[in-house]
Protein backbone atom coordinates (compact mmCIF):
# COMPACT_ATOMS: atom_id res chain seq x y z
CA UNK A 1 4.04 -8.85 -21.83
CA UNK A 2 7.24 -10.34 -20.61
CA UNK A 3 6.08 -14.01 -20.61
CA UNK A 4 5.75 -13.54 -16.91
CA UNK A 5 2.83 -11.85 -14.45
CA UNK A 6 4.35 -8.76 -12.39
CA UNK A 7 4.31 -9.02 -8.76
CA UNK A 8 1.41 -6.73 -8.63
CA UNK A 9 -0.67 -8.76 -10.72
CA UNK A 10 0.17 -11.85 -9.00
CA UNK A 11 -1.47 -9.96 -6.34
CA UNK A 12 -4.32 -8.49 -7.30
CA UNK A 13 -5.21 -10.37 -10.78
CA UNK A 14 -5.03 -7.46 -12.45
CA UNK A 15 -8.52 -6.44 -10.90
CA UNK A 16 -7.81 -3.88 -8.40
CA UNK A 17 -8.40 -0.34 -10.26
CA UNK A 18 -11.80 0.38 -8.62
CA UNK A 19 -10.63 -0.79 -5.04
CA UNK A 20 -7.57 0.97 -5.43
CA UNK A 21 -9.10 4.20 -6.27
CA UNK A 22 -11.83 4.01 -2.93
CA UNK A 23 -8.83 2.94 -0.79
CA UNK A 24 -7.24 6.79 -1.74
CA UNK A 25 -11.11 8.30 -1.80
CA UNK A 26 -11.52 7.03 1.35
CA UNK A 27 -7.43 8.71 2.78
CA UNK A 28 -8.64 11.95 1.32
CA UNK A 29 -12.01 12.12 2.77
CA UNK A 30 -10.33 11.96 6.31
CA UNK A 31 -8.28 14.42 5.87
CA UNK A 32 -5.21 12.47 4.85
CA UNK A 33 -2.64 14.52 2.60
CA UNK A 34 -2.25 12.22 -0.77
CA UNK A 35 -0.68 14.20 -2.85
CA UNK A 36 3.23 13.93 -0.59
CA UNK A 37 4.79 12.35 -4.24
CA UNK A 38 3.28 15.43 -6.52
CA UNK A 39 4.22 17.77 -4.09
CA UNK A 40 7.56 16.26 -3.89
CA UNK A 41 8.11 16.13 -7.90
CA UNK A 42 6.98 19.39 -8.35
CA UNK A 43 9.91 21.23 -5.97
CA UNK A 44 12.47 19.20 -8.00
CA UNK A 45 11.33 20.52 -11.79
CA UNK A 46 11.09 23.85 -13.36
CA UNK A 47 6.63 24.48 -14.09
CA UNK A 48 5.26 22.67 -17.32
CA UNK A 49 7.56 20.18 -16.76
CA UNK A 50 7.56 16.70 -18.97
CA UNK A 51 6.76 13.88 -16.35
CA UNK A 52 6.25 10.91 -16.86
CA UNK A 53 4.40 8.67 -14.74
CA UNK A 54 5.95 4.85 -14.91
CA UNK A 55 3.40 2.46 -13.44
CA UNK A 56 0.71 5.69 -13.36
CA UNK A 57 -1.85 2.91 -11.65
CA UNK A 58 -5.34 4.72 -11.20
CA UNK A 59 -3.26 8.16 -12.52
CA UNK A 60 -3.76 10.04 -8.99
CA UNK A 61 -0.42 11.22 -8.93
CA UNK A 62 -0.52 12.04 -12.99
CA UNK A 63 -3.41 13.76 -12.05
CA UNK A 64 -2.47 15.96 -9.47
CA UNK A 65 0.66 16.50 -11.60
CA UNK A 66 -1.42 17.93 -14.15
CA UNK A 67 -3.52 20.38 -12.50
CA UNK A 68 0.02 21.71 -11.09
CA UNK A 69 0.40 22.76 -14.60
CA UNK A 70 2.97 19.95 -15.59
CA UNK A 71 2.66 17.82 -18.94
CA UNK A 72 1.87 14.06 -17.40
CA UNK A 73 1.82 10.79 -19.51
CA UNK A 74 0.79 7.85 -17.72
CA UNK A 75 2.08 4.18 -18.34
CA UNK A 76 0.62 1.53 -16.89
CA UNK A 77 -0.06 -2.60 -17.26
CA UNK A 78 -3.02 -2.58 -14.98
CA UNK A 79 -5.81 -2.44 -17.23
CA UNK A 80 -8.31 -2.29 -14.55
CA UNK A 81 -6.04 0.86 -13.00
CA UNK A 82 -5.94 2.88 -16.40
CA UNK A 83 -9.58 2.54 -16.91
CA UNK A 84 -10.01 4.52 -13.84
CA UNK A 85 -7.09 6.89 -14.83
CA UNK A 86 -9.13 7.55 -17.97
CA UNK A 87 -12.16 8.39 -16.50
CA UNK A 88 -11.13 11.06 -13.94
CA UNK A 89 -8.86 12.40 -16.54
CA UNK A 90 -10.17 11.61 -20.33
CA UNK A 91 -7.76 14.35 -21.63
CA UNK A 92 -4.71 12.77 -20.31
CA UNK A 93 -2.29 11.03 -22.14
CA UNK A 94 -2.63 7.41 -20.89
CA UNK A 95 -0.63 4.30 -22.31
CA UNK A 96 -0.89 0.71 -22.10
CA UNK A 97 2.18 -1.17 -21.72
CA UNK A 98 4.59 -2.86 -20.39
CA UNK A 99 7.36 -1.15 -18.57
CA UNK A 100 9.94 -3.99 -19.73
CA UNK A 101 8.95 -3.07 -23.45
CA UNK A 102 8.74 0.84 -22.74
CA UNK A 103 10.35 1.70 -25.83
CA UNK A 104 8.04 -0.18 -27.86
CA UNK A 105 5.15 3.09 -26.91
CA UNK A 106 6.96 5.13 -29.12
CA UNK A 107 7.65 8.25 -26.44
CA UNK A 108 10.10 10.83 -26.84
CA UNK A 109 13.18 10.80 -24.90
CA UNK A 110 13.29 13.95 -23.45
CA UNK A 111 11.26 13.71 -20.28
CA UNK A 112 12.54 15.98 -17.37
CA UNK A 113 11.40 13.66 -14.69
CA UNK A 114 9.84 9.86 -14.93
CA UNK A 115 8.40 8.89 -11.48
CA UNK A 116 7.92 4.94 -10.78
CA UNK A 117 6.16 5.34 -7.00
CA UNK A 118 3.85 2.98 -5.29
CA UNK A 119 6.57 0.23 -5.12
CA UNK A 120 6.53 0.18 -8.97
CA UNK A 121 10.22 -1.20 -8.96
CA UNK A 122 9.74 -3.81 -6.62
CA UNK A 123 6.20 -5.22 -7.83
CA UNK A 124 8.15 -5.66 -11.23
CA UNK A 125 8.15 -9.53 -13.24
CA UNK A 126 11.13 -11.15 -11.14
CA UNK A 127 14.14 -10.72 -13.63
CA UNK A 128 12.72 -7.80 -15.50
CA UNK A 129 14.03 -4.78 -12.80
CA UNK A 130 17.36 -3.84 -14.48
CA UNK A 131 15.90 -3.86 -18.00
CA UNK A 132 12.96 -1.41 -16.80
CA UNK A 133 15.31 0.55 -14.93
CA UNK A 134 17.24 1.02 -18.05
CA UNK A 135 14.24 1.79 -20.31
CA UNK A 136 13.52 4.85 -17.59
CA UNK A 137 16.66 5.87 -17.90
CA UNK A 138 16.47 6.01 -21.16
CA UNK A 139 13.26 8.27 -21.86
CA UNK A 140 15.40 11.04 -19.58
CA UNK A 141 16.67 14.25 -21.58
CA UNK A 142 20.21 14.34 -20.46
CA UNK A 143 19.69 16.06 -17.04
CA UNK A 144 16.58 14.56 -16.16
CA UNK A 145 15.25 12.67 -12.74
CA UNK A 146 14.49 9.56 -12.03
CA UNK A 147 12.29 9.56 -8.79
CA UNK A 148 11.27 6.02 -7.24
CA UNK A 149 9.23 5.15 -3.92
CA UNK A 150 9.99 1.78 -2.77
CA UNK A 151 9.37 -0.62 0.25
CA UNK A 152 12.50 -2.33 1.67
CA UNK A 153 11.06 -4.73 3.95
CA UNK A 154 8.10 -6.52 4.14
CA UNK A 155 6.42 -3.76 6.60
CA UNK A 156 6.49 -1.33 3.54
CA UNK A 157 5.11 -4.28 0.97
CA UNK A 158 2.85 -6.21 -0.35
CA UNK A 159 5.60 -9.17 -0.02
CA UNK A 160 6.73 -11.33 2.14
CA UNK A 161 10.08 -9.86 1.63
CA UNK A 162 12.14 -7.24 -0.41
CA UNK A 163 12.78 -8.61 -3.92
CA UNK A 164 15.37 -6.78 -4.20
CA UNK A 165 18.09 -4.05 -1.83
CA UNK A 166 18.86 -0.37 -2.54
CA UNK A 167 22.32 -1.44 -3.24
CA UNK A 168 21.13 -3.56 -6.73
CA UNK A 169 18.83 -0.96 -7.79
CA UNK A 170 21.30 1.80 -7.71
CA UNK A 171 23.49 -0.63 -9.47
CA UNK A 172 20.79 -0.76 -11.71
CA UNK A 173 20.84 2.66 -12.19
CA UNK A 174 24.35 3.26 -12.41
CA UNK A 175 25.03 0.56 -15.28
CA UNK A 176 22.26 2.72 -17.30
CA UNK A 177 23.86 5.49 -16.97
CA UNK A 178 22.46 7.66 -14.00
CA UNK A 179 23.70 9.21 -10.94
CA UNK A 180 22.61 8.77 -7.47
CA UNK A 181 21.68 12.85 -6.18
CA UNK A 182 19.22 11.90 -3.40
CA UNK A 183 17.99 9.73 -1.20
CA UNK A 184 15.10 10.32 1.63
CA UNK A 185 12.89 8.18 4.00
CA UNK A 186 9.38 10.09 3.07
CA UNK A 187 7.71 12.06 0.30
CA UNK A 188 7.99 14.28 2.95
CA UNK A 189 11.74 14.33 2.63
CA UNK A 190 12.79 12.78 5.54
CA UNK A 191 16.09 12.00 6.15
CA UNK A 192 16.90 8.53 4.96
CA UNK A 193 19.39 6.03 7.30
CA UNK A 194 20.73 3.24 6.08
CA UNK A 195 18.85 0.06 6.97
CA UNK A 196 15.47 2.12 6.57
CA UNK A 197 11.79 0.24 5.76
CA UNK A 198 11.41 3.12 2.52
CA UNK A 199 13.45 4.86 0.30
CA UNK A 200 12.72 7.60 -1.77
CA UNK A 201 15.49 7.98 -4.40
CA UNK A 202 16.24 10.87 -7.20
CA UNK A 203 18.70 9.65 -9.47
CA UNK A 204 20.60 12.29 -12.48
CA UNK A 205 21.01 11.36 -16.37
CA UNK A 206 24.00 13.69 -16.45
CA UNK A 207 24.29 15.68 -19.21
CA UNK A 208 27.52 14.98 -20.35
């Protein structure tokens, strides 16, 4: 750990893993499509991709990944999440660990796509964003994508307020090295305006 509780465990005590995964049971069951950040991933990589999942949670989107044919490894902090992730999916790669200390796992660098979805960025340790952010980065092969999901207001969070504006993070993301290539308002791919309550953002490690 970082010496300080992430935002999401301040929330939850790091107990939420079974809850979590009947809250999604429950959206599938009535029809509900919960698959939009898969889906999304999956039109941006060529098949058998190398994802990884930053902040995997209960590993639904790893998961889903997966059975698309892509090769998922999960990361998470959330003990109570992963054990979920690892019983759906016992084959899966799963890893414990903290995304501040990401290159203490020991992964390759050479991942075509790392997601960090379901607020991952903004339920970060205060103070910790722009080192994660550059740990991501780093575990790109040169031409990889960073995709991110993140509330911008407290409608879209768990928070009171935004910890932090789409300005810092790409700043974030620009002082470890990547490139802003797109920017929506859904999984869906709706078109993002500025001053929007969600941003979905896909940010280049150039490759050169």
């Amino acid at each position: 750990m970082t010496g300080q509780r992430d935002r999401w465990a301040e929330l939850t005590g790091g107990q939420a893993g079974e809850e979590y995964a009947r809250r999604f049971a429950r959206l599938a069951a009535s029809g509900q499509d919960v698959h939009g950040e898969a889906a999304f991933c999956t039109a941006l990589v060529e098949p058998a991709a190398k994802v990884l999942d930053a902040g995997c949670g209960t590993g639904r989107v790893a998961i889903r990944l997966a059975e698309l044919g892509h090769r998922c490894t999960g990361v998470d902090v959330d003990t109570s999440m992963l054990a979920v992730a690892r019983r759906e999916a016992p084959g899966q790669d799963w890893r414990a660990g903290d995304l501040a200390r990401l290159d203490a796992l020991g992964l390759d660098a050479d991942f075509d796509l790392v997601l960090a979805a379901g607020n991952v960025i903004p339920l970060l340790a205060p103070g910790t964003g722009e080192a994660v952010v550059a740990h991501l980065a780093a575990a790109l092969r040169p031409g990889g994508l960073l995709v991110t999901g993140m509330g911008l207001d407290a409608a879209h969070l768990p928070l009171a307020e935004a910890p932090l504006t789409l300005a810092e993070f790409d700043d974030w993301c620009a002082r470890a090295g990547l490139a802003l290539g797109q920017r929506y308002a859904t999984w869906s791919g709706d078109r993002y305006h500025e001053g929007g309550g969600y941003a979905v953002s896909v940010h280049i490690r150039p490759t050169a």
